[in-house]
Protein backbone atom coordinates (compact mmCIF):
# COMPACT_ATOMS: atom_id res chain seq x y z
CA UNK A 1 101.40 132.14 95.99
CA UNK A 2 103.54 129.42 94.75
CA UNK A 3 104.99 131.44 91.88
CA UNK A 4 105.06 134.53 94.00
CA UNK A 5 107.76 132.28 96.61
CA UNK A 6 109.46 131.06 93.27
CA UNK A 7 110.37 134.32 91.99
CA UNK A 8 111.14 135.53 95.31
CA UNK A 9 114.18 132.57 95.58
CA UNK A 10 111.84 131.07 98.14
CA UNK A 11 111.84 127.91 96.57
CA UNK A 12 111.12 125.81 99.58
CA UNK A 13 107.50 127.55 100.06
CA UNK A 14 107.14 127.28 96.42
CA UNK A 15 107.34 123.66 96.56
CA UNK A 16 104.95 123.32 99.56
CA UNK A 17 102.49 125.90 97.59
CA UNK A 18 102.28 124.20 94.65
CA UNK A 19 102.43 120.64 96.01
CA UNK A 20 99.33 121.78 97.96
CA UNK A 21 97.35 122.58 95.16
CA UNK A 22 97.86 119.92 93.19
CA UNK A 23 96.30 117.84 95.99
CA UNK A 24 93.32 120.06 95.34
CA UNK A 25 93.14 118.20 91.58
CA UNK A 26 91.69 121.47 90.17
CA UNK A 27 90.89 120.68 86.72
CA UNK A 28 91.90 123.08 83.74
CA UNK A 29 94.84 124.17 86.15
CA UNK A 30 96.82 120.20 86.85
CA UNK A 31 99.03 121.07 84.05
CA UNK A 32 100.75 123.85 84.58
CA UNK A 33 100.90 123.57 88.25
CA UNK A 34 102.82 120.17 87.64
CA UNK A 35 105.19 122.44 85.20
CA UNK A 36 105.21 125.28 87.43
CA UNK A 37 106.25 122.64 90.63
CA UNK A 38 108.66 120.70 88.91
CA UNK A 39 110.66 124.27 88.25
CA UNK A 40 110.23 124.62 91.90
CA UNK A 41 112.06 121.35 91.94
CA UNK A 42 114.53 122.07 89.57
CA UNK A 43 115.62 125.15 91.37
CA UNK A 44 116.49 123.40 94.13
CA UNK A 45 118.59 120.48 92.28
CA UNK A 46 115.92 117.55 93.08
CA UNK A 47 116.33 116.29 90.07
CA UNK A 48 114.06 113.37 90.37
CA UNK A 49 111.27 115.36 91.59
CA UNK A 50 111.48 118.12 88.87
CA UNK A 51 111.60 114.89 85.70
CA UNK A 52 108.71 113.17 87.64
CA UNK A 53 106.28 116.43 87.53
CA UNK A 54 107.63 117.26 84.10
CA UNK A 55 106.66 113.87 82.74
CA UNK A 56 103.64 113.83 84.97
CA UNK A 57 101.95 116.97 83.24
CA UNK A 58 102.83 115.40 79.45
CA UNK A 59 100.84 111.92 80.96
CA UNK A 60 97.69 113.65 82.90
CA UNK A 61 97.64 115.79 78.73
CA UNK A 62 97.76 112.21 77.09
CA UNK A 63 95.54 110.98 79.29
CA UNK A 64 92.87 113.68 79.32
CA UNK A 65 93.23 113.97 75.17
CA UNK A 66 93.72 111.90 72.35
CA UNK A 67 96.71 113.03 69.98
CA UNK A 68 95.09 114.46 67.37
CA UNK A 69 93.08 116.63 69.67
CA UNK A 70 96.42 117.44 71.11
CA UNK A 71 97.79 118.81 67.33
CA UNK A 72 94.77 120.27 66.81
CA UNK A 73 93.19 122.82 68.97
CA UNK A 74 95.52 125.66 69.85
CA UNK A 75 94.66 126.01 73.85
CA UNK A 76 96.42 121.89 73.85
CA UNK A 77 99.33 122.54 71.95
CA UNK A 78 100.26 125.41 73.76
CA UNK A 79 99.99 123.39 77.25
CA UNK A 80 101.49 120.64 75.49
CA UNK A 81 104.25 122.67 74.01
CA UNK A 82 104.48 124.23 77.37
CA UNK A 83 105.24 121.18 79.51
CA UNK A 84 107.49 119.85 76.67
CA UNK A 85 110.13 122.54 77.00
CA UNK A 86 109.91 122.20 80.84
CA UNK A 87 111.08 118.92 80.44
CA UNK A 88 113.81 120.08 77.36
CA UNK A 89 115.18 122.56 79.98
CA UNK A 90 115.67 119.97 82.97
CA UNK A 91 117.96 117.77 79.93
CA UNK A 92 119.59 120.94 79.12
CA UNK A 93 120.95 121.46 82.87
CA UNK A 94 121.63 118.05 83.13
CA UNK A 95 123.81 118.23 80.03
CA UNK A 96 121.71 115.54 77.56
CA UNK A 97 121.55 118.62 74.65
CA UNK A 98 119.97 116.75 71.92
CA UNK A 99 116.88 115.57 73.97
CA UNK A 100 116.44 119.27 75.24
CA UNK A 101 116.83 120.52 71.65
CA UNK A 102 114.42 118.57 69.87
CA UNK A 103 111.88 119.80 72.29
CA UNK A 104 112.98 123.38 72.28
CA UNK A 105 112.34 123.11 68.37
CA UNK A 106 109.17 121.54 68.56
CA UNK A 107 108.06 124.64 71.21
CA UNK A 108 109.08 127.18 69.18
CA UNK A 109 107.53 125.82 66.22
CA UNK A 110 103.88 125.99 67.77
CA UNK A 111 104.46 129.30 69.89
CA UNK A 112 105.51 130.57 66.35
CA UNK A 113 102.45 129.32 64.58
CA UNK A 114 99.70 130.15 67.93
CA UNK A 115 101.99 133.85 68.28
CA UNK A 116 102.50 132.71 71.95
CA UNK A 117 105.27 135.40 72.45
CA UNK A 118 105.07 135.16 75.90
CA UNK A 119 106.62 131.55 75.79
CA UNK A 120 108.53 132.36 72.45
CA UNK A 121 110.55 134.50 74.10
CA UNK A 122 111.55 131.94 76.79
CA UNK A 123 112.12 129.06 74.56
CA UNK A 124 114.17 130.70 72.24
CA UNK A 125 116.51 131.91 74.90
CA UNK A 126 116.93 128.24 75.94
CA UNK A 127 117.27 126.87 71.93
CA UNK A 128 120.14 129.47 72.33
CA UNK A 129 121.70 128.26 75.44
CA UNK A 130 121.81 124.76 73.42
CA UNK A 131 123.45 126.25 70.31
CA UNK A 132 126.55 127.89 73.25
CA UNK A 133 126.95 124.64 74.42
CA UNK A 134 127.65 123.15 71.35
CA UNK A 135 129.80 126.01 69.70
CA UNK A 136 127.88 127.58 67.51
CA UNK A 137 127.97 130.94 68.17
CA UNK A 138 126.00 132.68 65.33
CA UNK A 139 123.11 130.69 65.92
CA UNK A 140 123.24 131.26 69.97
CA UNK A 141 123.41 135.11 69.38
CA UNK A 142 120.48 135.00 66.99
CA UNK A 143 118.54 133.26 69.58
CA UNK A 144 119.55 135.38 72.45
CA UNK A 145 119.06 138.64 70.43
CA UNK A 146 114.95 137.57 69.72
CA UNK A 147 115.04 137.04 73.00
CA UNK A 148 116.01 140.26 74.22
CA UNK A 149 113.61 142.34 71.51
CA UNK A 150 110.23 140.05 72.79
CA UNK A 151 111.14 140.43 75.94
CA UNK A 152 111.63 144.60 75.25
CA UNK A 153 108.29 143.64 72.96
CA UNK A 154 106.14 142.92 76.22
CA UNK A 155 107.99 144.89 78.59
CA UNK A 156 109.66 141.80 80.04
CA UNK A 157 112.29 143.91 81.88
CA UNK A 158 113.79 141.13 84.28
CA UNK A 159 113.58 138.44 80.75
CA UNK A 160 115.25 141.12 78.70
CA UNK A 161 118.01 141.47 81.22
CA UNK A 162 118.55 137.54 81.14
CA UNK A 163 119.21 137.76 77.90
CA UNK A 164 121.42 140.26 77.75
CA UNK A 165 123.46 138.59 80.56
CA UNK A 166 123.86 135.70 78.36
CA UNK A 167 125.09 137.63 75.25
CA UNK A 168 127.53 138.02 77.92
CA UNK A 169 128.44 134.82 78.73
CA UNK A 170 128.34 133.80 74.90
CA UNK A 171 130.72 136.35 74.00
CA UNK A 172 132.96 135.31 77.06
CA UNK A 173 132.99 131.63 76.16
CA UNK A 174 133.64 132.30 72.42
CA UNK A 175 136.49 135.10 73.38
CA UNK A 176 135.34 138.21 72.40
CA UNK A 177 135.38 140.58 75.53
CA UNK A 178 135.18 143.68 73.36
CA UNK A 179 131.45 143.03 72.94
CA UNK A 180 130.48 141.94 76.18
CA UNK A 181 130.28 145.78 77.33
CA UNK A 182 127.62 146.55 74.65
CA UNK A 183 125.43 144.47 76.54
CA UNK A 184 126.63 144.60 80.25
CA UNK A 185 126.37 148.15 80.45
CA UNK A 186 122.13 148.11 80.10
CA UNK A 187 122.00 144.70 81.80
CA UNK A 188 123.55 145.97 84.55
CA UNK A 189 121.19 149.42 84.78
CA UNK A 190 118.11 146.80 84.61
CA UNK A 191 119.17 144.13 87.51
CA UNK A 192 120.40 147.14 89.68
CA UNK A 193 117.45 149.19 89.03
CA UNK A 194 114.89 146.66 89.78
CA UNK A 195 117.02 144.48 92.58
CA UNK A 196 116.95 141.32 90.66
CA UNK A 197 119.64 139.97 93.04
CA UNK A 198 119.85 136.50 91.10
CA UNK A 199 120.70 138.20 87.62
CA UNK A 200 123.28 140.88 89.23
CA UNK A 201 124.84 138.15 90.94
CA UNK A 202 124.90 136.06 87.69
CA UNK A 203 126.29 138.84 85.22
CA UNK A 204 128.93 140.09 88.15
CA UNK A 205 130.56 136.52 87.76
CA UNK A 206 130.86 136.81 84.40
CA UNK A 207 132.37 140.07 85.12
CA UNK A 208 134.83 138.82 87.70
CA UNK A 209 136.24 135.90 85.88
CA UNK A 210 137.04 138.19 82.73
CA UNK A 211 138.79 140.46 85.43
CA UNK A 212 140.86 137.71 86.87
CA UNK A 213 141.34 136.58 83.29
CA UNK A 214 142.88 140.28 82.67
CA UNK A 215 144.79 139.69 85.99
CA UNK A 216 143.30 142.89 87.36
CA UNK A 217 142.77 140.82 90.93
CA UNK A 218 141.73 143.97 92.91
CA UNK A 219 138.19 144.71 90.99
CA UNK A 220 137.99 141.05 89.76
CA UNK A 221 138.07 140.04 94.27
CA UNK A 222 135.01 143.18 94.27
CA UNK A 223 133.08 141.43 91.71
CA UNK A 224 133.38 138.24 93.58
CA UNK A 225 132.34 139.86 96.67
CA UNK A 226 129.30 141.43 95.63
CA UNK A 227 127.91 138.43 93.25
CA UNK A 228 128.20 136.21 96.58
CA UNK A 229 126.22 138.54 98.31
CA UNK A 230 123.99 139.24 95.93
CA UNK A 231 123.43 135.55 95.46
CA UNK A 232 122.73 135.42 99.28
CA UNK A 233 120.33 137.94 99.52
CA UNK A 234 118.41 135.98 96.26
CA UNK A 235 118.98 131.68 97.91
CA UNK A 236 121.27 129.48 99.70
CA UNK A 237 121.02 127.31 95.81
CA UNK A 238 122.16 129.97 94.08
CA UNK A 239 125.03 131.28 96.37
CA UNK A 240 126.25 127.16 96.24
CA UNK A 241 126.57 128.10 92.15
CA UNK A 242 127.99 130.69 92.54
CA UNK A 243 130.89 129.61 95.06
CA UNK A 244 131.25 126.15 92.94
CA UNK A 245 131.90 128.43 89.66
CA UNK A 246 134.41 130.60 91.42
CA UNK A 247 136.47 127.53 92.74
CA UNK A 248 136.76 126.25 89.56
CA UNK A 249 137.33 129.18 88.00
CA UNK A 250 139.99 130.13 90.91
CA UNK A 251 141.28 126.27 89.97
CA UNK A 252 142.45 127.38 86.33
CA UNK A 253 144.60 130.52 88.13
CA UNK A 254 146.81 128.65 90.32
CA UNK A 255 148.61 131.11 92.70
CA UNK A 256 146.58 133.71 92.05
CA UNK A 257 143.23 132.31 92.55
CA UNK A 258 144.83 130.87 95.74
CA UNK A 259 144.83 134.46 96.86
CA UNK A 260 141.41 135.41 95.31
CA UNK A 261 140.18 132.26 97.84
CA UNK A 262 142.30 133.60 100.76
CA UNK A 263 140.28 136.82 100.44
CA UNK A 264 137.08 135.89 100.08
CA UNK A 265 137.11 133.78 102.89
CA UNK A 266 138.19 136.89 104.81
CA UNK A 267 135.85 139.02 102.99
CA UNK A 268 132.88 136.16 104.13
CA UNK A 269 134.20 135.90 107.87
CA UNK A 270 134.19 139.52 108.47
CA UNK A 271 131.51 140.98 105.87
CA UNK A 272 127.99 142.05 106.85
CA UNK A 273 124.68 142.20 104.62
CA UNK A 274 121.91 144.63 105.78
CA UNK A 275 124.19 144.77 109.19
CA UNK A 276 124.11 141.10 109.93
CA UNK A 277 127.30 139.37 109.62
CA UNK A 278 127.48 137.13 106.30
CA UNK A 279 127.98 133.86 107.91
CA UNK A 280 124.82 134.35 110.23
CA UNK A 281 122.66 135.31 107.04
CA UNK A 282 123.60 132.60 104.78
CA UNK A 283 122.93 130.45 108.43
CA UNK A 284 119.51 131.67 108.52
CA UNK A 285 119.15 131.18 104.91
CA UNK A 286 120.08 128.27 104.53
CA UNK A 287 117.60 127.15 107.49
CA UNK A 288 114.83 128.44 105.47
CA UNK A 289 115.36 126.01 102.32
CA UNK A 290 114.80 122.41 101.92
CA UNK A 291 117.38 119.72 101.75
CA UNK A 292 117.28 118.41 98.52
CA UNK A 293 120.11 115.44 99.54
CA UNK A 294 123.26 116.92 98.73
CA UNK A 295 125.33 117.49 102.15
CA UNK A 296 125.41 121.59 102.97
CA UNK A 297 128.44 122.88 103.51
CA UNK A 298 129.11 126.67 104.57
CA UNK A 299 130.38 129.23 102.29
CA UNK A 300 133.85 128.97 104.20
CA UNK A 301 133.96 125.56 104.89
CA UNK A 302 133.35 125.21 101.14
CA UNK A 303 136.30 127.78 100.34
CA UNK A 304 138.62 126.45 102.97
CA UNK A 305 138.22 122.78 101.41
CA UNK A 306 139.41 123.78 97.54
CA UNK A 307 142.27 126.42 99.62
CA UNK A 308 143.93 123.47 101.22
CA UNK A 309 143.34 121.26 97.97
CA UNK A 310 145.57 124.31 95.82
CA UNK A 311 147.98 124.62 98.44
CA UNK A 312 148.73 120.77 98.72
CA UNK A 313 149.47 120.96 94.95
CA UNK A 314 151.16 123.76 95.14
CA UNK A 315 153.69 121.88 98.27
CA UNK A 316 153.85 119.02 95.79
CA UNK A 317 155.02 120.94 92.89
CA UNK A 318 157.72 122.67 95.26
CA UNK A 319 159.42 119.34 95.80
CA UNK A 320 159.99 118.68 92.28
């Protein structure tokens, strides 16, 4: 059930699910649980939690085999492998790129050699986040591109979505906008088609911030609109990403992302979802998730905070 909560953005019964079973100390099953839990973890921004379960699952394999067992028989690598570039993805969103690399390269190398494709597919996608974040944009769209054709491969339609979403972002970080519709187009059809609310509300973002870019404010406040509420329908986690990006984002645009703020607070205070006001479903949803120690703070509150921040700077710079 655990993974069935996960995917649904219910990350709070994902984390009692799993936690549950692994007080069960099933054997055969420890280590991917621990994997599988400290995602759960990771989801939520409990940082400590998510490393601890990470590194937990790498011990209980150490523990349970010697090292060359662990090199040796194919059924060990792959778990080993597998909690390895858990652990590489929790340094990648933390920012430490060199120790998630090294263990992206190591996964790939045995998925490649045991034709996991299942996890190939995942681990190169992250190898290729990496490569963004350091500039090198050939080598990012290579990964993201094997992505995409394993994930088409196995009929991974949400996967092959993600990584057509991040072509996006690639292509938006390096500059060139002309090829971001060669990709949004069908990655738009799949996360529409099949409601995956976290990856529509991810690629309209992307969307939106090229629109503001382009100064076209009117379908640029839509996007907006719609990734927030997509984000809401998906978890109260995501929807705090998305509003953080959008401030900063709103940050670089002065004036006019002083309007774009103005709006979407008025789109929030008088918008509905499934005909429930906005505010009273991100209330309930955020009642449904676990605290995971940073203070909550409404959607408006959160808006209203960076709106009086801009406009303070913008009274100061009147003076001069």
């Amino acid at each position: 059930m655990g993974i069935i909560y996960r995917r649904a953005g219910r990350i709070t019964e994902a984390i009692e699910s799993f936690e549950e079973y692994d007080k069960l100390g099933v054997k055969g099953k420890e280590v991917e649980n621990l994997v599988a839990l400290g995602d759960a973890y990771r989801f939520a921004n409990m940082w400590d939690m998510a490393f601890a379960r990470y590194k937990k699952s790498i011990a209980v394999l150490r523990s349970e085999w010697t090292e060359e067992k662990l090199s040796k028989y194919m059924h060990l690598r792959g778990l080993f492998a597998q909690s390895t570039f858990a652990l590489g993805r929790a340094y990648l969103e933390r920012g430490d790129l060199e120790e998630a690399k090294h263990r992206f390269e190591y996964a790939v190398q045995v998925f490649r050699e045991t034709e996991n494709d299942y996890l190939l597919e995942v681990v190169v996608s992250l190898l290729g986040r990496v490569y963004q974040a350091q500039g090198k944009w050939k080598e990012a769209e290579q990964r993201y591109l094997e992505s995409y054709r394993l994930a088409r491969g196995q009929n991974r339609l949400r996967h092959a979505a993600e990584a057509l979403i991040l072509l996006c972002d690639m292509h938006t970080a390096k500059g060139t906008l002309a090829e971001i519709p060669l990709y949004a187009e069908e990655a738009e059809r799949l996360t529409r088609e099949y409601e995956y609310w976290d990856q529509l509300a991810k690629l309209g973002l992307i969307q939106a911030n090229v629109l503001l870019d382009e100064e076209k404010s009117e379908e640029a406040f839509a996007k907006y609109a719609e990734a927030m509420t997509f984000a809401l329908r998906f978890n109260r986690y995501l929807l705090d990403e998305m509003v953080e990006k959008i401030i900063v984002k709103c940050q670089e645009h002065r004036e006019q992302g002083k309007e774009m703020l103005e709006r979407l607070i008025e789109y929030w205070q008088t918008g509905t979802l499934d005909g429930k006001p906005l505010v009273e479903a991100e209330r309930e949803g955020r009642g449904r998730e676990k605290e995971n120690g940073r203070p909550q703070k409404m959607v408006v509150e959160q808006l209203e905070a960076w709106l009086r921040t801009l406009e303070g700077e913008s009274n100061t710079n009147n003076k001069w």
